[in-house]
Protein backbone atom coordinates (compact mmCIF):
# COMPACT_ATOMS: atom_id res chain seq x y z
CA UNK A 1 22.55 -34.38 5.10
CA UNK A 2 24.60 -37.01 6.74
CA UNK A 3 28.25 -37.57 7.13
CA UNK A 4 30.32 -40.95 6.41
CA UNK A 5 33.48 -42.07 7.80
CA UNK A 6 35.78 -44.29 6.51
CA UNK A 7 38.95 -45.75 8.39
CA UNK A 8 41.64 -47.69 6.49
CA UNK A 9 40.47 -50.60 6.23
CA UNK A 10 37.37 -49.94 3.83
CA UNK A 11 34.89 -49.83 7.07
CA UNK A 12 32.13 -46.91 7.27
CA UNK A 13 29.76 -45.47 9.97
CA UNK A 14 26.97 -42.90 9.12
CA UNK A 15 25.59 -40.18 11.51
CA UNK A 16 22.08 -39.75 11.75
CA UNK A 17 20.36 -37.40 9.13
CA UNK A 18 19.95 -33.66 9.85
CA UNK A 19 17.91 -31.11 8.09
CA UNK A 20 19.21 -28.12 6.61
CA UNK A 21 16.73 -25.10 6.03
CA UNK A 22 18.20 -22.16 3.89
CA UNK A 23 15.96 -18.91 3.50
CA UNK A 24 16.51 -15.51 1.54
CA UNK A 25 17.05 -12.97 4.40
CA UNK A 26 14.40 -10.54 3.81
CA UNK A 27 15.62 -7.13 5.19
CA UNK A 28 13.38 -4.76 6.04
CA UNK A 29 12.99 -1.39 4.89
CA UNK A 30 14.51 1.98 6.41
CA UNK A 31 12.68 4.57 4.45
CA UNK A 32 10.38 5.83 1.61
CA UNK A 33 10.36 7.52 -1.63
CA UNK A 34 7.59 8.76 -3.57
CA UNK A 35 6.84 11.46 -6.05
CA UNK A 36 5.55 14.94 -4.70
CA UNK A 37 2.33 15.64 -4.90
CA UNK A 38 1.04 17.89 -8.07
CA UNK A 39 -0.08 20.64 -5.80
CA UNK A 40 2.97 20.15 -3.40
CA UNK A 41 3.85 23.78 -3.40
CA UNK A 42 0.61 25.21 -3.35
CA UNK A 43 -2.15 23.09 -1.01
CA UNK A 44 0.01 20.38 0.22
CA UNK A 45 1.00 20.68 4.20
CA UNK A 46 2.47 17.51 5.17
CA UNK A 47 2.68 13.76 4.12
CA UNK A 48 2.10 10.90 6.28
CA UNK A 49 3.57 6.92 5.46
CA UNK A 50 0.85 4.72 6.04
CA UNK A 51 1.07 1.11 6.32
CA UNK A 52 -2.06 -1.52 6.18
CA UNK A 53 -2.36 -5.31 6.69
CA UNK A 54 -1.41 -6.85 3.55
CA UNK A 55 -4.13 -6.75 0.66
CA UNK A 56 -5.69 -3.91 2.22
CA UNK A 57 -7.49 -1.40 0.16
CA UNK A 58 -5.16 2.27 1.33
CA UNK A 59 -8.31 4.30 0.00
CA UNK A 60 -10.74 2.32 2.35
CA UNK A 61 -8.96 0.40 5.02
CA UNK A 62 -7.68 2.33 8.84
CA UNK A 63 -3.75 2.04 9.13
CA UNK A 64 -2.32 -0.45 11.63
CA UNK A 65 0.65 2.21 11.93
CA UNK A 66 1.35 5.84 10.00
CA UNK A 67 4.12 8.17 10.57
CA UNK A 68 4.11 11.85 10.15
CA UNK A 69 6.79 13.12 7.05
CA UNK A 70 6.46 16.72 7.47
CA UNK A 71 7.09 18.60 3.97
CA UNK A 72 10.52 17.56 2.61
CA UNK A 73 11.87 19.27 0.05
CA UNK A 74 11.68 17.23 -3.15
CA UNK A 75 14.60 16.77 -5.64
CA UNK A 76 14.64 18.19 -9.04
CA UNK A 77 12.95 15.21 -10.35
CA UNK A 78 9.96 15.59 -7.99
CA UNK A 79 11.29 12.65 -5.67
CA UNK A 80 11.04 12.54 -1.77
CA UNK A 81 13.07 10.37 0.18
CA UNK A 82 12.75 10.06 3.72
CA UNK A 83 14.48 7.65 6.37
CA UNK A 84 12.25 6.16 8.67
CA UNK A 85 14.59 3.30 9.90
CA UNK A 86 12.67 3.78 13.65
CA UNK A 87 9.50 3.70 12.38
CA UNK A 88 9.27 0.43 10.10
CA UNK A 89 11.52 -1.80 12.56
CA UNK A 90 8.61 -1.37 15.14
CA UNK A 91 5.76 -3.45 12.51
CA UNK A 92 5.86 -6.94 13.79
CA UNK A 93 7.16 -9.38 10.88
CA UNK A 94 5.29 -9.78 8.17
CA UNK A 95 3.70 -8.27 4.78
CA UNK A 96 1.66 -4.90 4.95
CA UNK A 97 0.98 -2.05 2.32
CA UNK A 98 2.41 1.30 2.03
CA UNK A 99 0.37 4.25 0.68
CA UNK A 100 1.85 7.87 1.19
CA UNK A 101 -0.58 10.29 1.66
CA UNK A 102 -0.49 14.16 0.86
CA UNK A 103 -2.86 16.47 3.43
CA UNK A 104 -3.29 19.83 2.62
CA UNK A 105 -6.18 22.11 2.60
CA UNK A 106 -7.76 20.73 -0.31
CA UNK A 107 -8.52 17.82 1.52
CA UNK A 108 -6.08 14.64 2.04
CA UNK A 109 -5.27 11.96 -1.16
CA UNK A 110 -3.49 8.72 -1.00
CA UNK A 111 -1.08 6.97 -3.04
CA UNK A 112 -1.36 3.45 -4.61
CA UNK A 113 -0.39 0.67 -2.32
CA UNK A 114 3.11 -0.98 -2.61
CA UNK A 115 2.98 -4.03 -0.76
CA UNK A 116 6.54 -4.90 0.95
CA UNK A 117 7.95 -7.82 3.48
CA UNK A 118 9.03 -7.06 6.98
């Protein structure tokens, strides 16, 4: 952009051309939700957030960060929430994966990844 002035007498001057960038504001997540596990009240003993470099594999690749999510009680539709505000403003900028994963004595399974933006 550039702005012109004009006096009264018809006569102009231009300023010199700046650049104006507009981006989306990409705000970063606070928290999860995902569905309980099918043996939740039976094997299940805790769930961990894990997040991965983006277009990692969650069944194959190490975590660059996890967080411990205890065993929340779900809601009547099987949903967990949990607010992890503390946890996901410490990943540097950028796009990862997130995979829950259920640990219990059975052994420990992990969700599908959901890619997001930090």
């Amino acid at each position: 952009v550039h702005a012109i002035a004009y006096d009264g007498d018809g006569a102009s001057s231009t300023t010199a051309a700046t650049t104006i960038t507009v981006a989306a504001a990409v705000t970063p997540p606070t928290g999860v939700v995902f569905q309980k596990s099918a043996d939740h009240a039976t094997l299940v003993t805790s769930y961990e957030l894990r997040v991965f470099a983006n277009g990692a594999n969650p069944n194959t690749a190490t975590p660059l960060a996890k967080v411990n999510l205890g065993k929340p009680t779900p809601a009547t539709n099987g949903d967990i929430t949990v607010s992890q505000p503390t946890f996901f403003s410490t990943l540097g900028a950028g796009s990862y994966v997130a995979a829950v994963a259920a640990i219990g004595s059975g052994g420990t399974s992990i969700s599908t990844g959901v890619t997001f933006t930090r």
